[in-house]
C-alpha atoms as a PDB file:
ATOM      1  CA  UNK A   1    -173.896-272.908-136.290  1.00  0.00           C
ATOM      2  CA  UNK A   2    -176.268-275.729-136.674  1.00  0.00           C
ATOM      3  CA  UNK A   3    -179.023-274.064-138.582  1.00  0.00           C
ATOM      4  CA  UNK A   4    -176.549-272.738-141.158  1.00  0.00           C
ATOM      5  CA  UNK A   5    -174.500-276.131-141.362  1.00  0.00           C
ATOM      6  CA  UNK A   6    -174.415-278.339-144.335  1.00  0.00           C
ATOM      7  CA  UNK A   7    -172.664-281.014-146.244  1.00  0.00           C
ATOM      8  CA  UNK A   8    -170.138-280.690-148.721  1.00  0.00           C
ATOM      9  CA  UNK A   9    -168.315-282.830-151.821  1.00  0.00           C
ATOM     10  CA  UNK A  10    -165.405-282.174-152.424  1.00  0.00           C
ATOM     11  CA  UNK A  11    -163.646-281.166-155.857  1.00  0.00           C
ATOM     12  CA  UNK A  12    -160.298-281.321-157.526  1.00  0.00           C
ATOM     13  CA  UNK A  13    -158.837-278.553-158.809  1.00  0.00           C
ATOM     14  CA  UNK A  14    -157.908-277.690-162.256  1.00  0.00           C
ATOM     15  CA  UNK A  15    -154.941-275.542-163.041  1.00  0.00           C
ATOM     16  CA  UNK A  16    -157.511-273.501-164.714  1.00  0.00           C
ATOM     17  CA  UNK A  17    -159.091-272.904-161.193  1.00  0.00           C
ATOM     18  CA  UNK A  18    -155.621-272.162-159.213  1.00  0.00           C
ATOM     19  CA  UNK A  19    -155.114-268.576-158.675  1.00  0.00           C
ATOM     20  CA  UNK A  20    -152.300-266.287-156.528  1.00  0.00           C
ATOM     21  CA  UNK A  21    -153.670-264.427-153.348  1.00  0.00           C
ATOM     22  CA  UNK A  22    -150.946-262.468-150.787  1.00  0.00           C
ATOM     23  CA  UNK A  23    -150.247-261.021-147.628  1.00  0.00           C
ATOM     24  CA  UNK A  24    -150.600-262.194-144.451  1.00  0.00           C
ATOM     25  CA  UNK A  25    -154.387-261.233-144.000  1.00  0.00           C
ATOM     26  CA  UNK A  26    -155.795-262.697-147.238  1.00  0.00           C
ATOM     27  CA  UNK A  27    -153.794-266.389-147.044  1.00  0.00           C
ATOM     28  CA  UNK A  28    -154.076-266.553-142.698  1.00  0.00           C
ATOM     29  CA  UNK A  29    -157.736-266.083-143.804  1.00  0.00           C
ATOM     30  CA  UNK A  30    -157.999-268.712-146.736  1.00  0.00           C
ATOM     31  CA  UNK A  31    -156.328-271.554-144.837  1.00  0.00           C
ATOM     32  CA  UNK A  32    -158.392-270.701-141.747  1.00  0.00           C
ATOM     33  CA  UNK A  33    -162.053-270.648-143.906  1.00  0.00           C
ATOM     34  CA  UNK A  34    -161.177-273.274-146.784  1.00  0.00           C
ATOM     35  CA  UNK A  35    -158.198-275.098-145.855  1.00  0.00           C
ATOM     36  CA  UNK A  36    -159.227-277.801-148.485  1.00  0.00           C
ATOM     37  CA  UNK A  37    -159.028-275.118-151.101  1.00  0.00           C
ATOM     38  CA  UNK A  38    -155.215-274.057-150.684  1.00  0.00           C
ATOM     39  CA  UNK A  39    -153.028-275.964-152.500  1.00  0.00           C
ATOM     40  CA  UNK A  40    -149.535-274.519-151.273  1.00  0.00           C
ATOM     41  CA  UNK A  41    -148.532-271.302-149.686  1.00  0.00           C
ATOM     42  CA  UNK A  42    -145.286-269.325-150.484  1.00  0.00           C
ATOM     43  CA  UNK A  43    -143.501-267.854-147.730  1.00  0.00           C
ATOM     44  CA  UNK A  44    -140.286-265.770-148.090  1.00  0.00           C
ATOM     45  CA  UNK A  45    -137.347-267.907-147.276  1.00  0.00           C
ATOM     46  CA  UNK A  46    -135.543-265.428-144.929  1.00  0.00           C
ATOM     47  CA  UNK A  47    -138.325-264.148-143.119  1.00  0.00           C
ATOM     48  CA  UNK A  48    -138.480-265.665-139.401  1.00  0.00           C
ATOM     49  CA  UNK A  49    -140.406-263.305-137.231  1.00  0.00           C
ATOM     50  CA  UNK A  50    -143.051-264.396-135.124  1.00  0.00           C
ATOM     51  CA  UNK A  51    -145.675-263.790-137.915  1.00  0.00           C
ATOM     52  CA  UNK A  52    -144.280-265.820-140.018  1.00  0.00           C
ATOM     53  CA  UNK A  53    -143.781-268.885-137.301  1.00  0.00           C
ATOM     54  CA  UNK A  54    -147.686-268.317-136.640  1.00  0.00           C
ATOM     55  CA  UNK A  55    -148.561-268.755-140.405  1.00  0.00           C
ATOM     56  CA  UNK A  56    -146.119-271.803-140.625  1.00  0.00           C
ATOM     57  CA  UNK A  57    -148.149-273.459-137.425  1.00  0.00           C
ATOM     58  CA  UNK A  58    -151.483-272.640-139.106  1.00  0.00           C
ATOM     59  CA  UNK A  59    -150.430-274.210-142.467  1.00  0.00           C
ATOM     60  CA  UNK A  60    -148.871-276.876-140.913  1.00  0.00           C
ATOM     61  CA  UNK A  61    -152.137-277.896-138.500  1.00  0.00           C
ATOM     62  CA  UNK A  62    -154.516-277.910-141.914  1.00  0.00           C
ATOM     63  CA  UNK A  63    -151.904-280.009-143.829  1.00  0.00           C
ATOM     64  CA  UNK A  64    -151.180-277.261-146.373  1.00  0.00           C
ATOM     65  CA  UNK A  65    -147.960-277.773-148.175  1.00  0.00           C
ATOM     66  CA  UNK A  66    -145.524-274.657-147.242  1.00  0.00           C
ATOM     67  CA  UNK A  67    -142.956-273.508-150.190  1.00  0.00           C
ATOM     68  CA  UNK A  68    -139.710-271.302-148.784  1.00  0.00           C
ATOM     69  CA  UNK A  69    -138.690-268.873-151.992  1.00  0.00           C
ATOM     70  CA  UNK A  70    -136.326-266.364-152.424  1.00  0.00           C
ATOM     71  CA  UNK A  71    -137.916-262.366-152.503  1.00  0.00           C
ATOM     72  CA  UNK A  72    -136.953-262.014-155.638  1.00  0.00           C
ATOM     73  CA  UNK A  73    -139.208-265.013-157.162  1.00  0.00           C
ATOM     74  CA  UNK A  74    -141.936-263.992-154.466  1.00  0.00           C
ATOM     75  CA  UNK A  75    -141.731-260.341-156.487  1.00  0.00           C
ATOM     76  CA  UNK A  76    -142.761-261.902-159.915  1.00  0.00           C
ATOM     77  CA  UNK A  77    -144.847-264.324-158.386  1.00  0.00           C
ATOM     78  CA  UNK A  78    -147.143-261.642-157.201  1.00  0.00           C
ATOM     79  CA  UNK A  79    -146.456-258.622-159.758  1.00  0.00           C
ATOM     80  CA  UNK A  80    -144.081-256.363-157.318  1.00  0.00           C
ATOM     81  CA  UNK A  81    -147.571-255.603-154.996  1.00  0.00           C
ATOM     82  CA  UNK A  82    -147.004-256.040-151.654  1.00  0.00           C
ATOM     83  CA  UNK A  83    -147.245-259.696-150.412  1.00  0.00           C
ATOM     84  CA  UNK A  84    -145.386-259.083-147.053  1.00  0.00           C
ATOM     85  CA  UNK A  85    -142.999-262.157-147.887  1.00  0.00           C
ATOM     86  CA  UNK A  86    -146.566-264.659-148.163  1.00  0.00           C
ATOM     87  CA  UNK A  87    -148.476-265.891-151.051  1.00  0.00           C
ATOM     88  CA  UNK A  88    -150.419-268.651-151.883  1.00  0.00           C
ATOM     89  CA  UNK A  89    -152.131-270.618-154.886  1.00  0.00           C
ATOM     90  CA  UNK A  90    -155.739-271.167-154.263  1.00  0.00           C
ATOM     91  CA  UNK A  91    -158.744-272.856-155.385  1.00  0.00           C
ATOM     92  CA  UNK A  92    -160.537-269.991-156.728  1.00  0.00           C
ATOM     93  CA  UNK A  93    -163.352-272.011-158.153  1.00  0.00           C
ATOM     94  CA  UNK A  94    -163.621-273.631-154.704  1.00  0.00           C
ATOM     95  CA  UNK A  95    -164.943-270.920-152.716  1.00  0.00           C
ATOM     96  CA  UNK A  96    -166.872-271.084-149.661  1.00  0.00           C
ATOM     97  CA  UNK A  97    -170.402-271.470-149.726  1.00  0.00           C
ATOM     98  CA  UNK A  98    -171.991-271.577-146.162  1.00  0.00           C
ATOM     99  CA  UNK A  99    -172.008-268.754-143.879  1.00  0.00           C
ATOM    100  CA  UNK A 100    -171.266-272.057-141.008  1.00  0.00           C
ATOM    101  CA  UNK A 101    -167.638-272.128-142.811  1.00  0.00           C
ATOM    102  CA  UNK A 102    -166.723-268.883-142.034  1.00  0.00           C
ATOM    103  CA  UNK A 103    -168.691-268.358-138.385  1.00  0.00           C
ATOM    104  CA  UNK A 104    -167.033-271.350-136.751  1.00  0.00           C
ATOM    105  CA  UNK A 105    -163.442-270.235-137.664  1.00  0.00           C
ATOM    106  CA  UNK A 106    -163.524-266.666-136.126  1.00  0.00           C
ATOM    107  CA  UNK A 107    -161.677-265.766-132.658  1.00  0.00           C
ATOM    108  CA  UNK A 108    -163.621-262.489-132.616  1.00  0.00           C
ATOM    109  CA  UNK A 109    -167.201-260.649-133.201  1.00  0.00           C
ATOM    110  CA  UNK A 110    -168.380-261.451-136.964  1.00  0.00           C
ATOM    111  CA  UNK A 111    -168.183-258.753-139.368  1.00  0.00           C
ATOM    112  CA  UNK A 112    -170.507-258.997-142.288  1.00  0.00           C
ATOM    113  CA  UNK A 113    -171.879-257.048-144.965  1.00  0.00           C
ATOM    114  CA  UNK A 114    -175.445-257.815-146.105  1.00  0.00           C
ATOM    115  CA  UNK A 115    -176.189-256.695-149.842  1.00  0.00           C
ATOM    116  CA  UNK A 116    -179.613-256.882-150.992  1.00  0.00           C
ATOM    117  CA  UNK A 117    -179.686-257.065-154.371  1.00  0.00           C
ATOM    118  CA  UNK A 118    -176.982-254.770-155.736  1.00  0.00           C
ATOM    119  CA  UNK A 119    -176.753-256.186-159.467  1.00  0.00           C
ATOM    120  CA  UNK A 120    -174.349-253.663-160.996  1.00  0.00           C
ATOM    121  CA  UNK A 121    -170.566-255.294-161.403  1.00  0.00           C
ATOM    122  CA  UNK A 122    -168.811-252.123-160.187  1.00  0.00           C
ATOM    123  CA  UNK A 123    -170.642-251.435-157.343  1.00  0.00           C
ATOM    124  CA  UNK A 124    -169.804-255.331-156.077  1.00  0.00           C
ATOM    125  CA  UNK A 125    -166.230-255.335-156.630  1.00  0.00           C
ATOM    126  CA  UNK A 126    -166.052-251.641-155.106  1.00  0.00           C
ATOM    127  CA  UNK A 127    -167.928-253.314-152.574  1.00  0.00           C
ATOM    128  CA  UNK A 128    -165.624-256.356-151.926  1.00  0.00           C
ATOM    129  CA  UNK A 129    -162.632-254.116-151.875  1.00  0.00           C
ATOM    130  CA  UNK A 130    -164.074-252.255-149.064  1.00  0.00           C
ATOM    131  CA  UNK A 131    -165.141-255.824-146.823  1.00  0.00           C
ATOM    132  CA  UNK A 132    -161.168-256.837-147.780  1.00  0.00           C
ATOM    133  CA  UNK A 133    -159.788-253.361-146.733  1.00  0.00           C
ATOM    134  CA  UNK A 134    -161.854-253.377-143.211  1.00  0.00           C
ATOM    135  CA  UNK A 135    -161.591-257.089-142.172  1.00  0.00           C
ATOM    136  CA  UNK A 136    -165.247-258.026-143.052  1.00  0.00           C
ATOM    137  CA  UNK A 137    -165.216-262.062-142.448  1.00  0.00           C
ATOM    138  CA  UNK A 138    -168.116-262.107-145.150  1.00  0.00           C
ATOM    139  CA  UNK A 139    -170.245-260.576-147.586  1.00  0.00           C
ATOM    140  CA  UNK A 140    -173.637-262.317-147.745  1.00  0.00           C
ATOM    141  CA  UNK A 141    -175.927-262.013-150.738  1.00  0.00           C
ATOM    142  CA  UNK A 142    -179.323-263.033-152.382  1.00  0.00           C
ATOM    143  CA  UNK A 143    -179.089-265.920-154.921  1.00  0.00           C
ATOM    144  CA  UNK A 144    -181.620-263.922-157.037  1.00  0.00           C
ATOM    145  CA  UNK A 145    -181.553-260.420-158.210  1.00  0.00           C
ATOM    146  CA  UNK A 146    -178.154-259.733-157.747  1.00  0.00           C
ATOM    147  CA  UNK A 147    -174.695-260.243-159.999  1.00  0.00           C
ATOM    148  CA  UNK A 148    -173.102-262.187-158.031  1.00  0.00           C
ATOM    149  CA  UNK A 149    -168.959-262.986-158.697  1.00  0.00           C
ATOM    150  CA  UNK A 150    -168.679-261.911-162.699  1.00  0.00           C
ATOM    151  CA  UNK A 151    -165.343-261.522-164.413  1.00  0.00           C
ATOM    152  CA  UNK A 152    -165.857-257.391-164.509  1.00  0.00           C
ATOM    153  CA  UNK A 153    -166.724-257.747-160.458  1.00  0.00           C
ATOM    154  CA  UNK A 154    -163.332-259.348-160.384  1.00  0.00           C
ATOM    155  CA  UNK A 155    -161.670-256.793-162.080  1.00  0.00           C
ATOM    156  CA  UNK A 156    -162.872-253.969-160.276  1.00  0.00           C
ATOM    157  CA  UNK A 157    -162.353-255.590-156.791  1.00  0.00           C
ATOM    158  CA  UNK A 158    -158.530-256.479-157.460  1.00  0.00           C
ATOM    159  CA  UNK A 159    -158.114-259.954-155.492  1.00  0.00           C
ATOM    160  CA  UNK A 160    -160.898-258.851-152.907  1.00  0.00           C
ATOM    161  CA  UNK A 161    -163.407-261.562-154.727  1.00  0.00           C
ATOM    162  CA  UNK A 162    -160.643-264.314-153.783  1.00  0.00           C
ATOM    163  CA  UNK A 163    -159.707-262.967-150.423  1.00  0.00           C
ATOM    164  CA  UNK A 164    -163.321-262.367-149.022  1.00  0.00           C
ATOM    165  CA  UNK A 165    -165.643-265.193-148.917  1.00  0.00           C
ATOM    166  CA  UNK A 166    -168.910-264.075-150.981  1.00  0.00           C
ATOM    167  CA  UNK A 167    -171.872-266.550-149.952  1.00  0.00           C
ATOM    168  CA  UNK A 168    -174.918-266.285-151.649  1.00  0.00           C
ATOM    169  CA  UNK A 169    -178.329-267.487-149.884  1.00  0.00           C
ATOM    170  CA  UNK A 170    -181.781-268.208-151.421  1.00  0.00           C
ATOM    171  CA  UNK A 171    -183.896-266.426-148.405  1.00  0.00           C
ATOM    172  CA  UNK A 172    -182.300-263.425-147.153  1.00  0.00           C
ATOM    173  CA  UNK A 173    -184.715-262.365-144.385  1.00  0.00           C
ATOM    174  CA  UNK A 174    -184.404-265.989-143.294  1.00  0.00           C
ATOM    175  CA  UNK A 175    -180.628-265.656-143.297  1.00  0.00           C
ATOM    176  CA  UNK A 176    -180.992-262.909-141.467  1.00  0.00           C
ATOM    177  CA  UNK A 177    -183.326-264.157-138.661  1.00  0.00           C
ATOM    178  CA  UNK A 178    -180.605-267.129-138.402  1.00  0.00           C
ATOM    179  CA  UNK A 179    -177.967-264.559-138.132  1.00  0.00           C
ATOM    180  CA  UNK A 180    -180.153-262.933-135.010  1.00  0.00           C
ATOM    181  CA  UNK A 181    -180.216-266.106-133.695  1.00  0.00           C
ATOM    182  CA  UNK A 182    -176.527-266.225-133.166  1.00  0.00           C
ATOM    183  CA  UNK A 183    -176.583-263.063-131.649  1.00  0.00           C
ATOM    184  CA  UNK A 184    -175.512-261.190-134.788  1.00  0.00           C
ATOM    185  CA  UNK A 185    -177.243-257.567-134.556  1.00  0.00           C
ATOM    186  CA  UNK A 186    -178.053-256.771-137.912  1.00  0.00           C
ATOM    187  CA  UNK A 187    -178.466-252.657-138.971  1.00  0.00           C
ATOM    188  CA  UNK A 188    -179.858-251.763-141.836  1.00  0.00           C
ATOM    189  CA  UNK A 189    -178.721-248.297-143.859  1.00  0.00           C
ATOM    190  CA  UNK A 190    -182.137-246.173-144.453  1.00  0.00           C
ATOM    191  CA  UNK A 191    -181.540-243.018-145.310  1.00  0.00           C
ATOM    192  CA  UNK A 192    -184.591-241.795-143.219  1.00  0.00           C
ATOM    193  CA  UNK A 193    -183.836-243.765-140.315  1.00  0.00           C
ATOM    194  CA  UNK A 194    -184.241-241.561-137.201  1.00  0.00           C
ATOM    195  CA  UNK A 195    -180.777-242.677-135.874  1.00  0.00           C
ATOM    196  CA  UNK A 196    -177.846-241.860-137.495  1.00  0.00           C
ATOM    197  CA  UNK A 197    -173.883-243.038-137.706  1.00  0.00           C
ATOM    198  CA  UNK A 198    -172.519-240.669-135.177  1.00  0.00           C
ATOM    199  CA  UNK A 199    -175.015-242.113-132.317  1.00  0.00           C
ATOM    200  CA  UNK A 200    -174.794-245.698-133.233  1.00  0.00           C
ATOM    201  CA  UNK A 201    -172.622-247.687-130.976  1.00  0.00           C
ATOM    202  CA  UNK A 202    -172.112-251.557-131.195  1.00  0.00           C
ATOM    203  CA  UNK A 203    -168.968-254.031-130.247  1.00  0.00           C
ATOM    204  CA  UNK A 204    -170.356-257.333-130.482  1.00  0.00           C
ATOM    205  CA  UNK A 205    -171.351-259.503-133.851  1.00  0.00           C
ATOM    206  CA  UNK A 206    -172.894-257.223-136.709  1.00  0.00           C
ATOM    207  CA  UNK A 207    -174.182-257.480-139.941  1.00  0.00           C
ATOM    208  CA  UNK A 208    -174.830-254.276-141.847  1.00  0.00           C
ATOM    209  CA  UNK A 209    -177.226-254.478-144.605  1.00  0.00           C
ATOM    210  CA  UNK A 210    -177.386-252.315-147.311  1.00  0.00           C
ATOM    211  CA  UNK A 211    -179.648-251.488-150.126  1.00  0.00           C
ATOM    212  CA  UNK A 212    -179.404-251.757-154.622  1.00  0.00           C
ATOM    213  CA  UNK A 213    -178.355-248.843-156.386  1.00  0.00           C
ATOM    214  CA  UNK A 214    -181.504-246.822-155.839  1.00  0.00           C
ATOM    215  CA  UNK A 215    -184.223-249.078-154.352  1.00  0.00           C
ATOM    216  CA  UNK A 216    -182.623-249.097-151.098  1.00  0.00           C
ATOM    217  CA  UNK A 217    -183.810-252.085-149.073  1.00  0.00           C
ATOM    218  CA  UNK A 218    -186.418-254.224-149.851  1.00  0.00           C
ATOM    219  CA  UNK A 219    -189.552-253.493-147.253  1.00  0.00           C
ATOM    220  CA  UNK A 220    -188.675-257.582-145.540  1.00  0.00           C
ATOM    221  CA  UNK A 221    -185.186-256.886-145.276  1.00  0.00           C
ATOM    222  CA  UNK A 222    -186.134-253.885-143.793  1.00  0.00           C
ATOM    223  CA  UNK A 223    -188.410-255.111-141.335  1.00  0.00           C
ATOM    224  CA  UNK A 224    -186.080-258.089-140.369  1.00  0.00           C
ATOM    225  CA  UNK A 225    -183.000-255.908-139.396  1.00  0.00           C
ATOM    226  CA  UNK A 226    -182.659-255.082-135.486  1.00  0.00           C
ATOM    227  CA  UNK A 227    -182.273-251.290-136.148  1.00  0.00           C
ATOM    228  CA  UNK A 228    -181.919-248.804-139.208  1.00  0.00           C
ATOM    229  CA  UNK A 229    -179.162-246.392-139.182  1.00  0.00           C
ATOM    230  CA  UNK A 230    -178.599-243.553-141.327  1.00  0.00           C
ATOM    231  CA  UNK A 231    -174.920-242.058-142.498  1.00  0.00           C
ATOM    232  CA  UNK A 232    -175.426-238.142-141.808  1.00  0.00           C
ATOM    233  CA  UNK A 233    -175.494-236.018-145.318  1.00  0.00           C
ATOM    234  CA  UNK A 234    -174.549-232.480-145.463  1.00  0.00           C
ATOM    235  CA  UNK A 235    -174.076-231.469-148.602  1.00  0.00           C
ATOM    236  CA  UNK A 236    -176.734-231.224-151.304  1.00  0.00           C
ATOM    237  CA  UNK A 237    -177.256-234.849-152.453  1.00  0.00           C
ATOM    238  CA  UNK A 238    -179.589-237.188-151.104  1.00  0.00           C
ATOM    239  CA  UNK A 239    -177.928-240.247-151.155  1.00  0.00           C
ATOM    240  CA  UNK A 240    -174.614-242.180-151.279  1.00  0.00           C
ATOM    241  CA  UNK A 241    -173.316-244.507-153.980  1.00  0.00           C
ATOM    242  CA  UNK A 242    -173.563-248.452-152.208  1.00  0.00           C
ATOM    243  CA  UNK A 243    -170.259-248.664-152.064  1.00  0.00           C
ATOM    244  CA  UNK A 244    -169.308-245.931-150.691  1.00  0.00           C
ATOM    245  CA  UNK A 245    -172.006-246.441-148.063  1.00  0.00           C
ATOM    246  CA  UNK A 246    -170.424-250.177-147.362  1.00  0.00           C
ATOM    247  CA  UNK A 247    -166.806-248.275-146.659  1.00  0.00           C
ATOM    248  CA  UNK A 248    -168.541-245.777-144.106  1.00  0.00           C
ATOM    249  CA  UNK A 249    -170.240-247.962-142.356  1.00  0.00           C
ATOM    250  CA  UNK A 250    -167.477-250.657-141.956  1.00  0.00           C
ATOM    251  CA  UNK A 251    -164.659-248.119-141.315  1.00  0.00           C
ATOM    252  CA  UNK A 252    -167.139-247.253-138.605  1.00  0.00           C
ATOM    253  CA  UNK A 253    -167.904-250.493-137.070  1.00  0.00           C
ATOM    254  CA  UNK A 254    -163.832-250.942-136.922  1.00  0.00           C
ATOM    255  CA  UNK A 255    -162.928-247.313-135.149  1.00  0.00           C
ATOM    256  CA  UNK A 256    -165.658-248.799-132.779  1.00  0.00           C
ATOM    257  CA  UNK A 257    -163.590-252.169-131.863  1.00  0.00           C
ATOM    258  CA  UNK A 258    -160.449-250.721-132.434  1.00  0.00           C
END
C-alpha cells in the first residue's frame, strides 16, 4: 500500500482513553489493525477450544499481554452482553488513521464502506453498526463535511465506533482513485443508476460508496466510482434512509462471498 502509507508517533494512553471491546471478531480485529493500541485482552479462563488457542497465538505474536478470568468477572466486565469468553481494554483514543493499517493486515478481499459526507450522528452510528454486523474492514470518510466520531455517533452505534476502524481522508475522489489502484472496485449507490442490486455481481475487493442524507453523491465521487448500482424500490417512496442503504448493500456483498 505504498501510496496510502505513512508515518506514525506513537502515544501513551490515559486511563481516560482505555475502553472495553468483546467477542472474538471485534478484539481478533483490534490486535490484528492496532496492535500498539491494546493494552491487555481478557480471555475466559476455562475456555480451550481451538478459537481460543488462535487468539492466544495472535496476542502472543503482537506482544499483547493476555489476562485468564473467571466467567463470572468476564460477565461484569462486559455488562452480561455476549463476549464469547474474550474481551479486551483498548486505546480508544488511539484509533487507526490510514487506510495502509488496515489493507496490509487482511487475509481476504477488502470490504469498505465509502460515506460521502453523511453529517447527521444517527445515521453514522446506524451506519457503523451495520460495517460491524457485516465484517466491513473499514469505513472511509471525508475530513470535511461530515460528523465524523461524536459522543451521540457513539451512542447510537453501541461499540461499532471502537470495533470498526473509521479513517477519515482529506480528498475522497483521490482516495478513491488510490483504492482503484489496488484493485478495489468501487460502486457507487444512485438511485437512477441503470443497474440495479439483483444484477450486480462482484467477489473480489469493493468499496461501496454511498451518498448524505438527501444529496446523494457528490457529481466527483460519482464520476470516480467504477459503476453505479441501484437497490430496487417497490413500494411508494423514492429513496432509502443511508443507513439502511449501507446494510443492503453490505448484506449483499457478503451473500455474494459467502
Amino acid at each position: 500500500m505504498k501510496g496510502l502509507q505513512k508515518n506514525r508517533p506513537k502515544r501513551k494512553s490515559t486511563m481516560a482513553d482505555l475502553r472495553l471491546i468483546y467477542g472474538f471478531h471485534a478484539v481478533t480485529a483490534r490486535i490484528r489493525q492496532n496492535p500498539d493500541g491494546v493494552q491487555e485482552v481478557y480471555l475466559q479462563a476455562q475456555r480451550q477450544d481451538p478459537r481460543m488457542r488462535d487468539l492466544i497465538k495472535l496476542a502472543e505474536a503482537n506482544g499483547v499481554r493476555i489476562i485468564p478470568i473467571e466467567v463470572a468477572r468476564l460477565d461484569g466486565m462486559a455488562g452480561n452482553k455476549r463476549h464469547q469468553g474474550v474481551a479486551a481494554r483498548v486505546d480508544a483514543a488511539q484509533r487507526v488513521q490510514h487506510l495502509s493499517d488496515v489493507l496490509e493486515t487482511l487475509t481476504e478481499p477488502p470490504l469498505l464502506l465509502v460515506l460521502d459526507g453523511v453529517q447527521d450522528p444517527h445515521n453514522l452510528g446506524a451506519c457503523l453498526r451495520s460495517a460491524d454486523a457485516f465484517g466491513v474492514h473499514a469505513v472511509i470518510a471525508p475530513k470535511d463535511r461530515a460528523v465524523g466520531i461524536t459522543a451521540a455517533v457513539e451512542k447510537v452505534a453501541c461499540g461499532a465506533a471502537e470495533t470498526v476502524p473509521y479513517i477519515t481522508v482529506t480528498n475522497l475522489a483521490r482516495t478513491l482513485r488510490e483504492l482503484q489502484e489496488h484493485d478495489i472496485w468501487v460502486v457507487g449507490a444512485a438511485g437512477e443508476a441503470e443497474k440495479d442490486l439483483n444484477s450486480f455481481k462482484h467477489m473480489g475487493g469493493l468499496a461501496w460508496v454511498l451518498g448524505a442524507e438527501g444529496e446523494g453523491l457528490r457529481r466527483l465521487t460519482r464520476d470516480t466510482c467504477d459503476e453505479l448500482v441501484r437497490i430496487p424500490m417497490l413500494g411508494s417512496v423514492e429513496s432509502l434512509n443511508v443507513s439502511v442503504s449501507a446494510g443492503i448493500c453490505l448484506f449483499e456483498a457478503r451473500r455474494q462471498r459467502a
